[in-house]
N, C-alpha and C. Protein backbone atom coordinates (compact mmCIF):
# COMPACT_ATOMS: atom_id res chain seq x y z
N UNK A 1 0.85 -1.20 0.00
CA UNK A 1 0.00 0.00 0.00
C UNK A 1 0.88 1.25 0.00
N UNK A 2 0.91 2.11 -0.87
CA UNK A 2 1.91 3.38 -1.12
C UNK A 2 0.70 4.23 0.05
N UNK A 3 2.49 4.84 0.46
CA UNK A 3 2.37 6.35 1.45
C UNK A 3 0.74 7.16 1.46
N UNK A 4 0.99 7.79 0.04
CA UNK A 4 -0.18 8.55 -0.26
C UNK A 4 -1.91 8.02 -0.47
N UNK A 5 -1.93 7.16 -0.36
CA UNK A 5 -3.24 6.16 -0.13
C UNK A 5 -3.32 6.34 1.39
N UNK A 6 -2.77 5.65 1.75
CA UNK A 6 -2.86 5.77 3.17
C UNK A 6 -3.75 6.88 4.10
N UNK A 7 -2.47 7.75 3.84
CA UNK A 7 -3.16 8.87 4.41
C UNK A 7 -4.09 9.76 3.72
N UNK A 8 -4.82 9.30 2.14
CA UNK A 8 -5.90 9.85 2.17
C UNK A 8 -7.19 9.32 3.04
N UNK A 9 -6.62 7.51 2.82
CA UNK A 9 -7.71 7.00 4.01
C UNK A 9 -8.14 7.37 5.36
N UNK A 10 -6.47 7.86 5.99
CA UNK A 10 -7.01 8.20 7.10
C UNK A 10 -7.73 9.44 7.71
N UNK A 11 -7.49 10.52 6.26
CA UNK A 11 -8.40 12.11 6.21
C UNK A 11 -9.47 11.58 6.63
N UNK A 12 -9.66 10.50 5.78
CA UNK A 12 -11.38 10.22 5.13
C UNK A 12 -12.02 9.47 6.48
N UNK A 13 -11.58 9.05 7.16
CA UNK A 13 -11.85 8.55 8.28
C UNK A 13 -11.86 9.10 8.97
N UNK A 14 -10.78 9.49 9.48
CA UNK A 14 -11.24 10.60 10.54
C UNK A 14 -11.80 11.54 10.43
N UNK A 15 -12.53 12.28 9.38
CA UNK A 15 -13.32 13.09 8.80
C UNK A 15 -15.05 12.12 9.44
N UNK A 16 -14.59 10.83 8.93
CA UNK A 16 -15.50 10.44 9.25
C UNK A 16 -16.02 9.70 10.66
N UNK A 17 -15.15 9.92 11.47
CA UNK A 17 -15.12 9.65 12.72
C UNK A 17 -15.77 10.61 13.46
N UNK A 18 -14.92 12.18 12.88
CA UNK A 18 -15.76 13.06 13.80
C UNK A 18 -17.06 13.54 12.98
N UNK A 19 -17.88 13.16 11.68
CA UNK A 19 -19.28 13.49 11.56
C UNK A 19 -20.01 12.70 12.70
N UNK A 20 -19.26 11.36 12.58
CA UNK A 20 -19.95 10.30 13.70
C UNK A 20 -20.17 10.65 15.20
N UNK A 21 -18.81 11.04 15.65
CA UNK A 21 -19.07 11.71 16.67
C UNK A 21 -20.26 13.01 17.54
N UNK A 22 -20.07 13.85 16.12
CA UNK A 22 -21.24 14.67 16.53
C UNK A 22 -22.36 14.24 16.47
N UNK A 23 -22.66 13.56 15.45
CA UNK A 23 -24.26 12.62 15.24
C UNK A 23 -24.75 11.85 17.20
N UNK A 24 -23.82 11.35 17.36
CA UNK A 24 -23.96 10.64 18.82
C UNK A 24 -24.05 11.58 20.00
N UNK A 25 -23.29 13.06 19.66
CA UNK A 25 -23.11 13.85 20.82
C UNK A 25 -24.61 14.95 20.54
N UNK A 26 -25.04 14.66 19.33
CA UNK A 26 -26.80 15.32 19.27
C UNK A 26 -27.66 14.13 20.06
N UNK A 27 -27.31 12.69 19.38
CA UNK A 27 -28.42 12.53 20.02
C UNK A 27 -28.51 11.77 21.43
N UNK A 28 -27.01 12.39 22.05
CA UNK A 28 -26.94 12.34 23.50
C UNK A 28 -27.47 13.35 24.18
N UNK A 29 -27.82 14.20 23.96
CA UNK A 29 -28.22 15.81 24.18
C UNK A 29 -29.77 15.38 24.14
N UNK A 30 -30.58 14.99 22.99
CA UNK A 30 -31.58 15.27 22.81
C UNK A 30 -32.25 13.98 23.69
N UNK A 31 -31.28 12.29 23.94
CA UNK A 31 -31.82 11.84 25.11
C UNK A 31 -31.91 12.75 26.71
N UNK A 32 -30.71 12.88 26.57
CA UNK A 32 -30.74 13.90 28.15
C UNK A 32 -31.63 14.73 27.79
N UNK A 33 -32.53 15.34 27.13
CA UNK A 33 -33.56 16.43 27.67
C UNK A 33 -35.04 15.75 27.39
N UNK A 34 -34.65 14.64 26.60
CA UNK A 34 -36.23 14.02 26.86
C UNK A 34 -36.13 13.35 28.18
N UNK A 35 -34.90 12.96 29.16
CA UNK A 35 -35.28 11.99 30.72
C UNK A 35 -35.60 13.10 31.26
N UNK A 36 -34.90 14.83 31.00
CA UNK A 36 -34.93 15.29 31.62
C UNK A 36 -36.54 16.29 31.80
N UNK A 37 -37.34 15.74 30.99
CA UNK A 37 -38.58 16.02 30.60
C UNK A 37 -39.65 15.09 31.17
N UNK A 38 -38.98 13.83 31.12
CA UNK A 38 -39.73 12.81 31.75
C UNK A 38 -39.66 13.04 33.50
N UNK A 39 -38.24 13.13 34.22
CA UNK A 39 -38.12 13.26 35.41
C UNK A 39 -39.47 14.23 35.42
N UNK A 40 -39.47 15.21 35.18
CA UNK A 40 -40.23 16.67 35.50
C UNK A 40 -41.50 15.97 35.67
N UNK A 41 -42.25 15.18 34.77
CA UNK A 41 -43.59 14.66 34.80
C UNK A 41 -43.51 13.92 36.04
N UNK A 42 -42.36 13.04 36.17
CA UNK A 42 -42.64 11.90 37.17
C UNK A 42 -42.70 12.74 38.69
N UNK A 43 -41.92 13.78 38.68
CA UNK A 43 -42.06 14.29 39.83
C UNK A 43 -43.40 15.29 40.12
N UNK A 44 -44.07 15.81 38.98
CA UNK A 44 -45.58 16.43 39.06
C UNK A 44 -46.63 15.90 39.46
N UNK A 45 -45.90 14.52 39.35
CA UNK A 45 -47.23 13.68 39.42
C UNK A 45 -47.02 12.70 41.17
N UNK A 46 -45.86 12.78 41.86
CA UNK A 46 -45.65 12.81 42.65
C UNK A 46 -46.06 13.35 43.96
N UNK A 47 -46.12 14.72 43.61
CA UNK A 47 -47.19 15.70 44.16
C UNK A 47 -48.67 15.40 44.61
């Protein structure tokens, strides 16, 4: 495998590592505010 292959693969990867990353760090965000939506009910209803 020549030099320059290589490291276009690894642009391309790690390019594509961090789209991946953010994809997971949205929809870590958007779980944390739906429990954090759910807590709120569970505790209204607590009351």
């Amino acid at each position: 495998m020549n030099h320059k292959l290589l490291n276009k693969t690894l642009k391309k990867t790690n390019r594509d590592l961090r789209i991946e990353l953010k994809r997971v760090i949205v929809e870590l965000k958007y779980t944390q505010a739906l429990f954090k939506l759910l807590e709120k009910k569970v505790k209204e209803k607590e009351k």
